[in-house]
PDB file of N, CA and C in Angstrom:
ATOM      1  N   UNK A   1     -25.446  24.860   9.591  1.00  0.00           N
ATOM      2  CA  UNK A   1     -24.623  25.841  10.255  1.00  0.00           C
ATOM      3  C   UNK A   1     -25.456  27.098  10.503  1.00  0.00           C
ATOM      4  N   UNK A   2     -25.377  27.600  11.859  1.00  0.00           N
ATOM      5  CA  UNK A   2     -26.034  28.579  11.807  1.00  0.00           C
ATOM      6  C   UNK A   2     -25.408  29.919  11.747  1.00  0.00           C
ATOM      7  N   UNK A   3     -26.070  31.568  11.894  1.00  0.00           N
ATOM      8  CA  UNK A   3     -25.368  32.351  11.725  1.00  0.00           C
ATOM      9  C   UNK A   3     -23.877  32.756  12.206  1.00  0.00           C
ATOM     10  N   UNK A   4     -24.065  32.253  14.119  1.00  0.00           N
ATOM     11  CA  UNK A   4     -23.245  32.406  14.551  1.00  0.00           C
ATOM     12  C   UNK A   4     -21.936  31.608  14.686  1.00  0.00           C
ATOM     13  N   UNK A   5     -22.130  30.533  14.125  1.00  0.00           N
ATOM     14  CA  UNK A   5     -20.731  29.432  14.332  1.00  0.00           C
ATOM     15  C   UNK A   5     -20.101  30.022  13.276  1.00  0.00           C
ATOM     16  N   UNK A   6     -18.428  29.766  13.725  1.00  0.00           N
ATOM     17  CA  UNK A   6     -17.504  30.490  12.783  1.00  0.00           C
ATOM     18  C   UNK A   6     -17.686  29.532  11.734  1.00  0.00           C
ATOM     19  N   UNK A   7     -17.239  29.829  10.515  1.00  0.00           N
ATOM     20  CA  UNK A   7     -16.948  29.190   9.260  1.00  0.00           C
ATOM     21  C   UNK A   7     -15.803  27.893   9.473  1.00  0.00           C
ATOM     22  N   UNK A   8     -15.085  28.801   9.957  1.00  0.00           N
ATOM     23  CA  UNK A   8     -13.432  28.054  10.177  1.00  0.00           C
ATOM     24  C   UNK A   8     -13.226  27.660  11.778  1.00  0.00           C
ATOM     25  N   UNK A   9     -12.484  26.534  11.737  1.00  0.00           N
ATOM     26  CA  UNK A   9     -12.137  26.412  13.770  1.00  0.00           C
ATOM     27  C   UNK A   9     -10.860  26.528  13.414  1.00  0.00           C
ATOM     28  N   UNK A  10     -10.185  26.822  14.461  1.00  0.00           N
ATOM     29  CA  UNK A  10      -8.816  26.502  15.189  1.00  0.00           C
ATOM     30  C   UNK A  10      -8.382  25.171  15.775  1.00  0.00           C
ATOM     31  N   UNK A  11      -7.623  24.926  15.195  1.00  0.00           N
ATOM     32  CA  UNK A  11      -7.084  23.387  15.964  1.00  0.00           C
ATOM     33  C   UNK A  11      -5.887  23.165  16.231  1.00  0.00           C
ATOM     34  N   UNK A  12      -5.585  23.189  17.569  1.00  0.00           N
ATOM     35  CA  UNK A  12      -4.318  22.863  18.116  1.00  0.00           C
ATOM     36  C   UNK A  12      -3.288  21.923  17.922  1.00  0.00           C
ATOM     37  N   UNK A  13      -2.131  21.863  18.101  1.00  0.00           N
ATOM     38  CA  UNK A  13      -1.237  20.531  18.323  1.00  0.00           C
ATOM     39  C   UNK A  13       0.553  20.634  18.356  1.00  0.00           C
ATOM     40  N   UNK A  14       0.550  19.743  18.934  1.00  0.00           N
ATOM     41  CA  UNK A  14       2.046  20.042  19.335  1.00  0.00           C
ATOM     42  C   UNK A  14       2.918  18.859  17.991  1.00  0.00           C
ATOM     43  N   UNK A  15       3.975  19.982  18.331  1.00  0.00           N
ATOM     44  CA  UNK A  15       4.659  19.705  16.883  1.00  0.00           C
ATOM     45  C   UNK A  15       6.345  19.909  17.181  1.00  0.00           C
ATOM     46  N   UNK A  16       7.251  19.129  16.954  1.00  0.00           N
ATOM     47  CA  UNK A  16       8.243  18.684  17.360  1.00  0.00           C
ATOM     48  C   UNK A  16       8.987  20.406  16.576  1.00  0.00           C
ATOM     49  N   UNK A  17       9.741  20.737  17.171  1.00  0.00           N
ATOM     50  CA  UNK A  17      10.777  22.353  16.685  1.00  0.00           C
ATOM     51  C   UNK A  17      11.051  22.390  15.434  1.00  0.00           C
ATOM     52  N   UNK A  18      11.929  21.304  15.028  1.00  0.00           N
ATOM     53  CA  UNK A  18      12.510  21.028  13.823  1.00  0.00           C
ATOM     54  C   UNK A  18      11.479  20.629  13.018  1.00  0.00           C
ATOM     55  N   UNK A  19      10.138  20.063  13.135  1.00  0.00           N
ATOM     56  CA  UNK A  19       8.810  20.367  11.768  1.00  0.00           C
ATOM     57  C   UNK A  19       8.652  21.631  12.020  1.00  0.00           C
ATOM     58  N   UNK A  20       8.777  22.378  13.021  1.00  0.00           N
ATOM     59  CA  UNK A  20       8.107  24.187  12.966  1.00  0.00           C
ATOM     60  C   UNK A  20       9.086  24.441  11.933  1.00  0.00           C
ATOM     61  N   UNK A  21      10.198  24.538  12.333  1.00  0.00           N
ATOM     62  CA  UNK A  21      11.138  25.447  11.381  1.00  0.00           C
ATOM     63  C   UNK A  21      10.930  24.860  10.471  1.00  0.00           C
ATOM     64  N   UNK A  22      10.884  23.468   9.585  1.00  0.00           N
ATOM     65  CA  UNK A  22      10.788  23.443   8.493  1.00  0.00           C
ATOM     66  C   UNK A  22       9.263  23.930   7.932  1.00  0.00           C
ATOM     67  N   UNK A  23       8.885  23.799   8.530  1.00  0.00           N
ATOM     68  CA  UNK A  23       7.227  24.458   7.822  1.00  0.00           C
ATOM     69  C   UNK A  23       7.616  25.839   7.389  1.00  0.00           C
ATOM     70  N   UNK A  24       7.645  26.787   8.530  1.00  0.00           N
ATOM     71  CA  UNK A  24       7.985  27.745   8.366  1.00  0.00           C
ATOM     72  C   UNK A  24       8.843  28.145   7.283  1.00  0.00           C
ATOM     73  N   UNK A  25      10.109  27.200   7.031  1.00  0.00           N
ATOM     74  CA  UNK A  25      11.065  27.740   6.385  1.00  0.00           C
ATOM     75  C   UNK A  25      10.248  27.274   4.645  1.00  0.00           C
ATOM     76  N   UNK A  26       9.675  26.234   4.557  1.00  0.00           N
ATOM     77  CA  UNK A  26       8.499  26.092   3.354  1.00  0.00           C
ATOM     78  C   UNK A  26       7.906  27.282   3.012  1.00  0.00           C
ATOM     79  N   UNK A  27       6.732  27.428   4.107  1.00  0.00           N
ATOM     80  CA  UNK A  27       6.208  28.918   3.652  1.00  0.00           C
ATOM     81  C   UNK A  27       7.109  29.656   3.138  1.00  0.00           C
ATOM     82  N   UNK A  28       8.014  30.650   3.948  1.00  0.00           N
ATOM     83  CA  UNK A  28       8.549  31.152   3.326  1.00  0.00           C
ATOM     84  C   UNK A  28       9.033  31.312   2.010  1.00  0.00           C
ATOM     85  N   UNK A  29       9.846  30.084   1.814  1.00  0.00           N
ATOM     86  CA  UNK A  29      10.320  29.946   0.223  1.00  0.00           C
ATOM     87  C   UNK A  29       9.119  29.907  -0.314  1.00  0.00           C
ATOM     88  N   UNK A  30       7.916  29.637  -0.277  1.00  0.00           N
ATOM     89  CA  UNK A  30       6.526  29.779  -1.160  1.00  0.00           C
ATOM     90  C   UNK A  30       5.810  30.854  -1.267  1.00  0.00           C
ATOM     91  N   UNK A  31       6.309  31.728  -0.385  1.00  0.00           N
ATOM     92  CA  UNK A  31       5.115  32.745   0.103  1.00  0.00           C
ATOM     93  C   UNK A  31       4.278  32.927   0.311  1.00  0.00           C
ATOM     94  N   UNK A  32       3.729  32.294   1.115  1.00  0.00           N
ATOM     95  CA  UNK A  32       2.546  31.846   1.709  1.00  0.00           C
ATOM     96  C   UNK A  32       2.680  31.874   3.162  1.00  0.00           C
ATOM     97  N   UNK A  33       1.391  32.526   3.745  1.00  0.00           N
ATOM     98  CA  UNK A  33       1.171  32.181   5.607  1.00  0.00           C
ATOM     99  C   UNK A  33       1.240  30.769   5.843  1.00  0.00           C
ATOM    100  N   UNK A  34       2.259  30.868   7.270  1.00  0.00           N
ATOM    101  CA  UNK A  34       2.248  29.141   7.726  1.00  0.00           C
ATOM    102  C   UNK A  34       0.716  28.519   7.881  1.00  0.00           C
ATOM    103  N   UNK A  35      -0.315  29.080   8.364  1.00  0.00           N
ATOM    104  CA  UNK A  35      -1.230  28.736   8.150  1.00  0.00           C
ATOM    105  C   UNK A  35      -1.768  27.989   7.114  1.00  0.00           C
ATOM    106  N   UNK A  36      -1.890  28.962   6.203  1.00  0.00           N
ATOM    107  CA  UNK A  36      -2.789  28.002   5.048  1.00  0.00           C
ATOM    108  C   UNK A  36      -1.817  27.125   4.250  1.00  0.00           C
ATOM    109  N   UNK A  37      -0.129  27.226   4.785  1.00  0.00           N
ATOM    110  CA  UNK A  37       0.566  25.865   4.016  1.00  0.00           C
ATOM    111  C   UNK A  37      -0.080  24.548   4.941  1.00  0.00           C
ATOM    112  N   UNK A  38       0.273  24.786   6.377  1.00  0.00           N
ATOM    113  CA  UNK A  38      -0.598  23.772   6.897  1.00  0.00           C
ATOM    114  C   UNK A  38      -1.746  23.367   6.477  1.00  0.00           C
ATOM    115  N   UNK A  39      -2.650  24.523   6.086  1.00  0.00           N
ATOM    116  CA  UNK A  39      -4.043  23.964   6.575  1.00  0.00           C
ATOM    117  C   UNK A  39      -4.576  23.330   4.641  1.00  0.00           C
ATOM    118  N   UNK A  40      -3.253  23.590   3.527  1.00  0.00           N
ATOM    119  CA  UNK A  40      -3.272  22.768   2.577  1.00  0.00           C
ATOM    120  C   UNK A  40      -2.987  21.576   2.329  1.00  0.00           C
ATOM    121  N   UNK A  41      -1.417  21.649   3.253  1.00  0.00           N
ATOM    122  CA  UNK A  41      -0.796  20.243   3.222  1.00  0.00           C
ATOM    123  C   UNK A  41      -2.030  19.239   4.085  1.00  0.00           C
ATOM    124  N   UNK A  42      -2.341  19.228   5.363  1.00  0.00           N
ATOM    125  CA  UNK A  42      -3.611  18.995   5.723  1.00  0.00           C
ATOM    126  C   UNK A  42      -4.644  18.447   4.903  1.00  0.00           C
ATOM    127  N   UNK A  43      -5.087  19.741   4.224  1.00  0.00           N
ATOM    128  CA  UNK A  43      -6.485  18.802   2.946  1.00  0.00           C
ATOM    129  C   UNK A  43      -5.507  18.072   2.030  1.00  0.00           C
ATOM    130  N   UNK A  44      -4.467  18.282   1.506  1.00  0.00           N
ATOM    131  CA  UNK A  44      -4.194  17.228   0.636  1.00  0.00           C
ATOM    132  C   UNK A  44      -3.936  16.052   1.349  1.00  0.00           C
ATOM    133  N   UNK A  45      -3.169  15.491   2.352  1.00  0.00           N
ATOM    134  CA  UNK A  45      -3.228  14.506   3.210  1.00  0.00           C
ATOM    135  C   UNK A  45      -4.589  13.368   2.765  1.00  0.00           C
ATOM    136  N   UNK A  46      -5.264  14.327   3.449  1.00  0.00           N
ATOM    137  CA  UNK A  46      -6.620  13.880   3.717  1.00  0.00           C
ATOM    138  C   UNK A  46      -6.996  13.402   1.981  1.00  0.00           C
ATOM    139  N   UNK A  47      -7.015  14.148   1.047  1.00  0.00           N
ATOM    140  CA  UNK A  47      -7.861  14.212  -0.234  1.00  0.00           C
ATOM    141  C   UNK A  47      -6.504  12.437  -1.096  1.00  0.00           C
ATOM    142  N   UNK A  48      -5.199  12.571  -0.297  1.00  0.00           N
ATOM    143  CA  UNK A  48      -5.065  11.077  -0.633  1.00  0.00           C
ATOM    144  C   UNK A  48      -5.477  10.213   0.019  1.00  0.00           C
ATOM    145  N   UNK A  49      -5.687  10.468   1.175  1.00  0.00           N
ATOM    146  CA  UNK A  49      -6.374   9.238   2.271  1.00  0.00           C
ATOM    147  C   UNK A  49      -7.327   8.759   1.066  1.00  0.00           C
ATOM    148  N   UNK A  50      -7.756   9.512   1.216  1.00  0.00           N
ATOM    149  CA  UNK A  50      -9.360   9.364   0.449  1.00  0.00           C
ATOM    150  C   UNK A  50      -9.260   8.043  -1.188  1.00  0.00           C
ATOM    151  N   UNK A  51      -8.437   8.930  -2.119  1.00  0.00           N
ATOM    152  CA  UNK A  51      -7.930   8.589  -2.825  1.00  0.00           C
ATOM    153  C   UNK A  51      -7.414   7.171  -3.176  1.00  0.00           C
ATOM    154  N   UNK A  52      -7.004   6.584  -1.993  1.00  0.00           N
ATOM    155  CA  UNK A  52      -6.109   5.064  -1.484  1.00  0.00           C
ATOM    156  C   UNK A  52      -6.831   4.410  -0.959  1.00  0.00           C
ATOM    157  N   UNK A  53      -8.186   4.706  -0.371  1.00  0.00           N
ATOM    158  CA  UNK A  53      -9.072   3.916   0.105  1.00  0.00           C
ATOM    159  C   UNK A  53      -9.815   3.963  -0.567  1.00  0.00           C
ATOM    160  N   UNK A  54     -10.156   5.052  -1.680  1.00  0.00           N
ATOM    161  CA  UNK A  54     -10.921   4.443  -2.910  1.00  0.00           C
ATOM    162  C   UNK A  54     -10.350   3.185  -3.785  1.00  0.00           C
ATOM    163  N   UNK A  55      -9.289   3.564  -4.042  1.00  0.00           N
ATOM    164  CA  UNK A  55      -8.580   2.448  -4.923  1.00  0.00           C
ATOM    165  C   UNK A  55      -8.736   1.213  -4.182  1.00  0.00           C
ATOM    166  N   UNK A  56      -8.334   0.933  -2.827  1.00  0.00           N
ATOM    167  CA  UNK A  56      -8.485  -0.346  -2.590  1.00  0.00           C
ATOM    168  C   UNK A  56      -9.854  -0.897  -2.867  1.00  0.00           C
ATOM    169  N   UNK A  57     -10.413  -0.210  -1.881  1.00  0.00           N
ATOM    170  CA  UNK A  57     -12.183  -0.560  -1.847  1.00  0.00           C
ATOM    171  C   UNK A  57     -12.806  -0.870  -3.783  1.00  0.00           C
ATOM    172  N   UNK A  58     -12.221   0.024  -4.589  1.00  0.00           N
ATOM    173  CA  UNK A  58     -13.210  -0.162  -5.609  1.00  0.00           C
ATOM    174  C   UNK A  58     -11.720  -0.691  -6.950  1.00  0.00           C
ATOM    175  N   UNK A  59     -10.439  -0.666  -6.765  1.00  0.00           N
ATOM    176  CA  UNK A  59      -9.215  -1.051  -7.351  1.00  0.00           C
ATOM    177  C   UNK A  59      -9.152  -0.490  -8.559  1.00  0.00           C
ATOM    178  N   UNK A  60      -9.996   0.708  -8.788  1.00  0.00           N
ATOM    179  CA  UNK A  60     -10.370   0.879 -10.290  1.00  0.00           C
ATOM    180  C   UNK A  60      -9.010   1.934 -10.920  1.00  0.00           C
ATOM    181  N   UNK A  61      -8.619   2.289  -9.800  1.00  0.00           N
ATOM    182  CA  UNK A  61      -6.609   3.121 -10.451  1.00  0.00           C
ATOM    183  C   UNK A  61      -5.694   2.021 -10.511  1.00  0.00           C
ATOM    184  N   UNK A  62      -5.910   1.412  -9.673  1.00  0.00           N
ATOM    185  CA  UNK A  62      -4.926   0.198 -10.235  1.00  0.00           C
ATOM    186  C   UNK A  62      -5.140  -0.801 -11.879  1.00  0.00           C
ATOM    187  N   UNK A  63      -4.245  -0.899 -12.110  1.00  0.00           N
ATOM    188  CA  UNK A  63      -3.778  -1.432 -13.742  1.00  0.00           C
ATOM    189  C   UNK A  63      -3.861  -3.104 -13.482  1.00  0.00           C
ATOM    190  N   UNK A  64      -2.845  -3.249 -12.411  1.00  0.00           N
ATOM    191  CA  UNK A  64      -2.145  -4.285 -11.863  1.00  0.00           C
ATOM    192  C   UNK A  64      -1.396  -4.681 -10.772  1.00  0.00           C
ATOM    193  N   UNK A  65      -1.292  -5.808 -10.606  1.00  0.00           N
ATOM    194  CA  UNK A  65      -0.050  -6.443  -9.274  1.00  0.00           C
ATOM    195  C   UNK A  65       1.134  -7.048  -9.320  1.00  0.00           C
ATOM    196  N   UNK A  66       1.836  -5.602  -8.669  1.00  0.00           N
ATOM    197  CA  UNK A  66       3.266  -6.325  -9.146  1.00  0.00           C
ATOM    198  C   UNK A  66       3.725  -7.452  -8.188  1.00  0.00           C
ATOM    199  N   UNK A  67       4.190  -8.480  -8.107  1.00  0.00           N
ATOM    200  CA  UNK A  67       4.869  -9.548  -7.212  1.00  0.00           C
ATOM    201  C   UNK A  67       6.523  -9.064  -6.776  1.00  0.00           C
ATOM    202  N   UNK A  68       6.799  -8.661  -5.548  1.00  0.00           N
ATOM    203  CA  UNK A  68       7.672  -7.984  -5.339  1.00  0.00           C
ATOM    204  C   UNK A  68       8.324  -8.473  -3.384  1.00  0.00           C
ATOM    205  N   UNK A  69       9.736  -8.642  -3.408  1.00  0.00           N
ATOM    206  CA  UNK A  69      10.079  -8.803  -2.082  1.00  0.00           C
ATOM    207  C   UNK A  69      10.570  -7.259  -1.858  1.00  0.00           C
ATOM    208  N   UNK A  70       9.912  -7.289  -0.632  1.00  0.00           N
ATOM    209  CA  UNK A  70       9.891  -6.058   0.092  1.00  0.00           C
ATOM    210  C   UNK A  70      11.161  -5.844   0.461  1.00  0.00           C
ATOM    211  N   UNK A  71      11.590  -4.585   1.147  1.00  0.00           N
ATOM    212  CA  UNK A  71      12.714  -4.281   1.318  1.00  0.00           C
ATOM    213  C   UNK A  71      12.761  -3.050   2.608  1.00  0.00           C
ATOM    214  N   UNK A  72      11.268  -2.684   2.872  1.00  0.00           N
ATOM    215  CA  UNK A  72      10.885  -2.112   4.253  1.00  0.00           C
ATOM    216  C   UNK A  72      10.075  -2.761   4.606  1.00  0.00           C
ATOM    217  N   UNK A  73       9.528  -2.475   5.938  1.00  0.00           N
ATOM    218  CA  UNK A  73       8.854  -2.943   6.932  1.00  0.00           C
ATOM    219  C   UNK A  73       7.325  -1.684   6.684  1.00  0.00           C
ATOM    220  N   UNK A  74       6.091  -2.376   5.765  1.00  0.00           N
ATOM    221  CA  UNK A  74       4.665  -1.643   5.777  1.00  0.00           C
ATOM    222  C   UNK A  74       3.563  -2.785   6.207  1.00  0.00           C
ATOM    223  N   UNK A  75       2.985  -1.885   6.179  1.00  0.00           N
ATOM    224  CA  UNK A  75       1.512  -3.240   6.074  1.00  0.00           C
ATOM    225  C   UNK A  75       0.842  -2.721   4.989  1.00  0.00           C
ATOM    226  N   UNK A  76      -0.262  -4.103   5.263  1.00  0.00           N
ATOM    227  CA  UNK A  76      -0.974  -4.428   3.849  1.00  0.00           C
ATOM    228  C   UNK A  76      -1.984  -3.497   3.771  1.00  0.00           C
ATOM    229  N   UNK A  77      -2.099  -2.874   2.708  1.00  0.00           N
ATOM    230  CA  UNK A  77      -3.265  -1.513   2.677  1.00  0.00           C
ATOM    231  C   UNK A  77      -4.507  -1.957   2.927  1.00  0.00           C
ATOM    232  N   UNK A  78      -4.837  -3.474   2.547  1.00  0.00           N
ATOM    233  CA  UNK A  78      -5.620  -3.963   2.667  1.00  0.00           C
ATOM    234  C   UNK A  78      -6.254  -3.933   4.065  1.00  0.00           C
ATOM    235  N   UNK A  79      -5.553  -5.343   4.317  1.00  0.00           N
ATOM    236  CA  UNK A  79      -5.819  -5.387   6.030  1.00  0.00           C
ATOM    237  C   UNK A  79      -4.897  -4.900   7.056  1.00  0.00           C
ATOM    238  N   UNK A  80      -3.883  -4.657   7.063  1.00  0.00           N
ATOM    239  CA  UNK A  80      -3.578  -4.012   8.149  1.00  0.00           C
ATOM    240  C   UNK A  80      -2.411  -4.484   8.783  1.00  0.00           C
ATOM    241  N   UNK A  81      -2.317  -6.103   8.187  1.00  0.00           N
ATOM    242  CA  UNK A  81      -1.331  -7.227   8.218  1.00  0.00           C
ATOM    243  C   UNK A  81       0.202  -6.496   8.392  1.00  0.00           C
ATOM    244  N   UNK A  82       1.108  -6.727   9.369  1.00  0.00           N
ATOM    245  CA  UNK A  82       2.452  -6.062   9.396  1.00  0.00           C
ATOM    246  C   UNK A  82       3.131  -6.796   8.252  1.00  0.00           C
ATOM    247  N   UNK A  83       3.920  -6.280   7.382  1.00  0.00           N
ATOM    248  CA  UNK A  83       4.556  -7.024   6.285  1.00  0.00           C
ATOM    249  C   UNK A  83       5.990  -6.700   6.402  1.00  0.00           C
ATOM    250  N   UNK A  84       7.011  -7.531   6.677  1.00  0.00           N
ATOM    251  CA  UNK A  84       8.201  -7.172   7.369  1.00  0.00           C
ATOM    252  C   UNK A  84       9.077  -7.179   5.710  1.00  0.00           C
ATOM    253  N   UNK A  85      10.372  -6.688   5.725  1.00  0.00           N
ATOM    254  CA  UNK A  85      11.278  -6.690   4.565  1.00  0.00           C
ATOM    255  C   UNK A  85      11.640  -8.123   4.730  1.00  0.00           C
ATOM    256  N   UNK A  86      11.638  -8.290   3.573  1.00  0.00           N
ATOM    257  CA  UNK A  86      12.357  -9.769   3.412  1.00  0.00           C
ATOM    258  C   UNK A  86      10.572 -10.625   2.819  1.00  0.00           C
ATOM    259  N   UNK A  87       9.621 -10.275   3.168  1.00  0.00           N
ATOM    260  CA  UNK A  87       7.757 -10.773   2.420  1.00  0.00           C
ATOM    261  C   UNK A  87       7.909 -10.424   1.245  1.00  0.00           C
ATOM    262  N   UNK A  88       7.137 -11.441   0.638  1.00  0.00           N
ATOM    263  CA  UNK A  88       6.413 -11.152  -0.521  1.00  0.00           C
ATOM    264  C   UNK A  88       5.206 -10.941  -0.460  1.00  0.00           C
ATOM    265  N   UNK A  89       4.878  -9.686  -1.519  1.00  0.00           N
ATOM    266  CA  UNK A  89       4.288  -8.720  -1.311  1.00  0.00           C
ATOM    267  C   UNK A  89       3.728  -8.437  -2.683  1.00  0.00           C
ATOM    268  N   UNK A  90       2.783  -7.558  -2.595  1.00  0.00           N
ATOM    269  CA  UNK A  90       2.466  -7.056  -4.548  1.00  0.00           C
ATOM    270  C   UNK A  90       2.058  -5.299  -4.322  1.00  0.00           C
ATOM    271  N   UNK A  91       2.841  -4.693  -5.259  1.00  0.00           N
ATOM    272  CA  UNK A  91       2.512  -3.158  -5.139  1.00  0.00           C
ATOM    273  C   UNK A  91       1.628  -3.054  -6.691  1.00  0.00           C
ATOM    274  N   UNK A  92       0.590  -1.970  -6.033  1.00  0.00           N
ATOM    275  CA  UNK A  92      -0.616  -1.982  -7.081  1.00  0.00           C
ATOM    276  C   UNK A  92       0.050  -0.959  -8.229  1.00  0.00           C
ATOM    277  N   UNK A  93      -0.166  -0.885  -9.332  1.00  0.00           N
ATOM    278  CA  UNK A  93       0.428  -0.117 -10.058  1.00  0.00           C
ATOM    279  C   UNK A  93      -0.616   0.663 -10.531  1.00  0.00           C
ATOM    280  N   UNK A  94       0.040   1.814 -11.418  1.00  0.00           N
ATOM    281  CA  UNK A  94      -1.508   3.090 -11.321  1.00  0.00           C
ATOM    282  C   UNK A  94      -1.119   3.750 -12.298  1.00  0.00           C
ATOM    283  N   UNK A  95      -1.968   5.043 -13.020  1.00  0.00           N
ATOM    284  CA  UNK A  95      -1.361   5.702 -13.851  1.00  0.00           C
ATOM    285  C   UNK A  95      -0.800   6.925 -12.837  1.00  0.00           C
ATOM    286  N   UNK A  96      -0.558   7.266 -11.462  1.00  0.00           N
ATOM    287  CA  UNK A  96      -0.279   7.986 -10.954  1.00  0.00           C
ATOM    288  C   UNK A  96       0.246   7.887 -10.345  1.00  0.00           C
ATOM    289  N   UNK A  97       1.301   8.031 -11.254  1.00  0.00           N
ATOM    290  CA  UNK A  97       3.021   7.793 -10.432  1.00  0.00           C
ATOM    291  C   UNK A  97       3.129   8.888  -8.583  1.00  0.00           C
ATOM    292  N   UNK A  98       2.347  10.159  -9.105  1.00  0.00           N
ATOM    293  CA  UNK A  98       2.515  10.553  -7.654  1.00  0.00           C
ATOM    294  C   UNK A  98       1.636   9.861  -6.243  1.00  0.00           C
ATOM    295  N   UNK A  99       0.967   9.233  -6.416  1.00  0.00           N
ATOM    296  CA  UNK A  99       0.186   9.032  -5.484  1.00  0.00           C
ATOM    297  C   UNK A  99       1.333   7.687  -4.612  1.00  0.00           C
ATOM    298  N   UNK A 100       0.532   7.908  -3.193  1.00  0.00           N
ATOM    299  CA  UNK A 100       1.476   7.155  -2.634  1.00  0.00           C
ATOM    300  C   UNK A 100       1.315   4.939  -3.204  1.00  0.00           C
ATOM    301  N   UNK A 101       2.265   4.865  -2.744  1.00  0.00           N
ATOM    302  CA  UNK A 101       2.032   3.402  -3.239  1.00  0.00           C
ATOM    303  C   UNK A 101       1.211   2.571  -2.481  1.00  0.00           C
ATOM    304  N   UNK A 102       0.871   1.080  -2.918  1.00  0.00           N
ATOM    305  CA  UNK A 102       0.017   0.324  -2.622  1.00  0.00           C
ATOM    306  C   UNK A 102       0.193  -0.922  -2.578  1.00  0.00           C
ATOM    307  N   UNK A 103       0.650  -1.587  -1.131  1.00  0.00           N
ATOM    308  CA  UNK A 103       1.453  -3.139  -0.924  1.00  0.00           C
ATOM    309  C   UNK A 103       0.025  -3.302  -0.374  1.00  0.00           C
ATOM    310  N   UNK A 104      -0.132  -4.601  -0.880  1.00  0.00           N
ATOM    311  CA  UNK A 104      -1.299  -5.937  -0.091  1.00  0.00           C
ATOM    312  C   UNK A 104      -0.299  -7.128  -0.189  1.00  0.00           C
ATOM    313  N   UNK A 105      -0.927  -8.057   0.947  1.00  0.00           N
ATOM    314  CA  UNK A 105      -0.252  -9.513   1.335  1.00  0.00           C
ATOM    315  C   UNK A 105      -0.889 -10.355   0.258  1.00  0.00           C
ATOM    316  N   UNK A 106      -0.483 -11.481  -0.175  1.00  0.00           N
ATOM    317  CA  UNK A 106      -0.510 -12.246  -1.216  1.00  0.00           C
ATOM    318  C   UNK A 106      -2.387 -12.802  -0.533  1.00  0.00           C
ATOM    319  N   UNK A 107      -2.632 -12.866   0.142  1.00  0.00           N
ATOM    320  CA  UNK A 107      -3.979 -13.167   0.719  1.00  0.00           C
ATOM    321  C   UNK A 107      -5.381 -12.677   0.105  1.00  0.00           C
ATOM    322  N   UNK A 108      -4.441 -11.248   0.112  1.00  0.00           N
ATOM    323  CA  UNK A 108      -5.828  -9.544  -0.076  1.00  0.00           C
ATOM    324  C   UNK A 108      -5.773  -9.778  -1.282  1.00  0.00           C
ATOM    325  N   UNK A 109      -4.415 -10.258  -2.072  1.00  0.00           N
ATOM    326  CA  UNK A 109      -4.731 -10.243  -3.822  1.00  0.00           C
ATOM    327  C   UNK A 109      -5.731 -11.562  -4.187  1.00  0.00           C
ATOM    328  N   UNK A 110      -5.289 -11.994  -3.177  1.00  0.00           N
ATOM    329  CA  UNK A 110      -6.204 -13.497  -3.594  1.00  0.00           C
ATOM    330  C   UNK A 110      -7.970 -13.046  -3.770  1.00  0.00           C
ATOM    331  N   UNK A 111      -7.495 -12.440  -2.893  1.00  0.00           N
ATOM    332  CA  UNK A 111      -9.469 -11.838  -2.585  1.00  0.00           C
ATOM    333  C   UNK A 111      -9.921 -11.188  -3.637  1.00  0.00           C
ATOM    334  N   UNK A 112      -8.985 -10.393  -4.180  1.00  0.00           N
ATOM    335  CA  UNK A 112      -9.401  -9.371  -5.452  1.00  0.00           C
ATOM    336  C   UNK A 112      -9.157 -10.410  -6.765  1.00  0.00           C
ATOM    337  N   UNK A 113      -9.188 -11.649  -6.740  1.00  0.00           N
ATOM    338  CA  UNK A 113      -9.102 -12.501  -8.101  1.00  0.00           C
ATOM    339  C   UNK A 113     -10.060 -13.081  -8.529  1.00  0.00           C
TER     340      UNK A 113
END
């Protein structure tokens, strides 16, 4: 980076009314500029992306596989596979209950055995 490039960019995007106001109405109750609630919620996003594609790739937060019929319509974290309600399915289990969850198709577990 050199002297003159800003530190920080600006990045645009259109955003449906009813997420403005609720952002907004977030900040507020937090006290915090809409800005940097965005531009947190944002890195955290990202810092689980991260997080969930570690686990798959290396499975080392996961404990185990639960065997489970679905009851929404996701795909497989794995591959990508559409997994409709009504599949069987396995959600990875973790010590971190907050992190988002983790369905693979009976295939992807096969692979990890």
């Amino acid at each position: 980076m050199t002297a003159r490039e800003p530190k920080e960019r600006i990045l645009h995007t259109r955003i449906p009314v009813a997420l403005e106001d609720q952002i907004k109405r977030l900040a507020e109750r937090l006290r915090v500029p809409v800005s940097n609630l965005v531009r947190n919620m944002l890195e955290d996003a990202i810092d689980v992306t991260r997080r969930m594609r570690d686990k798959l790739e290396g499975g080392d937060d996961v404990y185990g596989w639960q065997d489970i019929t679905l009851n929404i319509d996701v795909p497989c974290s794995q591959c990508g596979r559409p997994l409709a309600r009504g599949d069987r399915a396995h959600v990875g289990l973790t010590h971190h209950p907050r992190d988002g969850k983790i369905f693979i198709c009976s295939t992807c577990l096969g692979k990890k055995e």
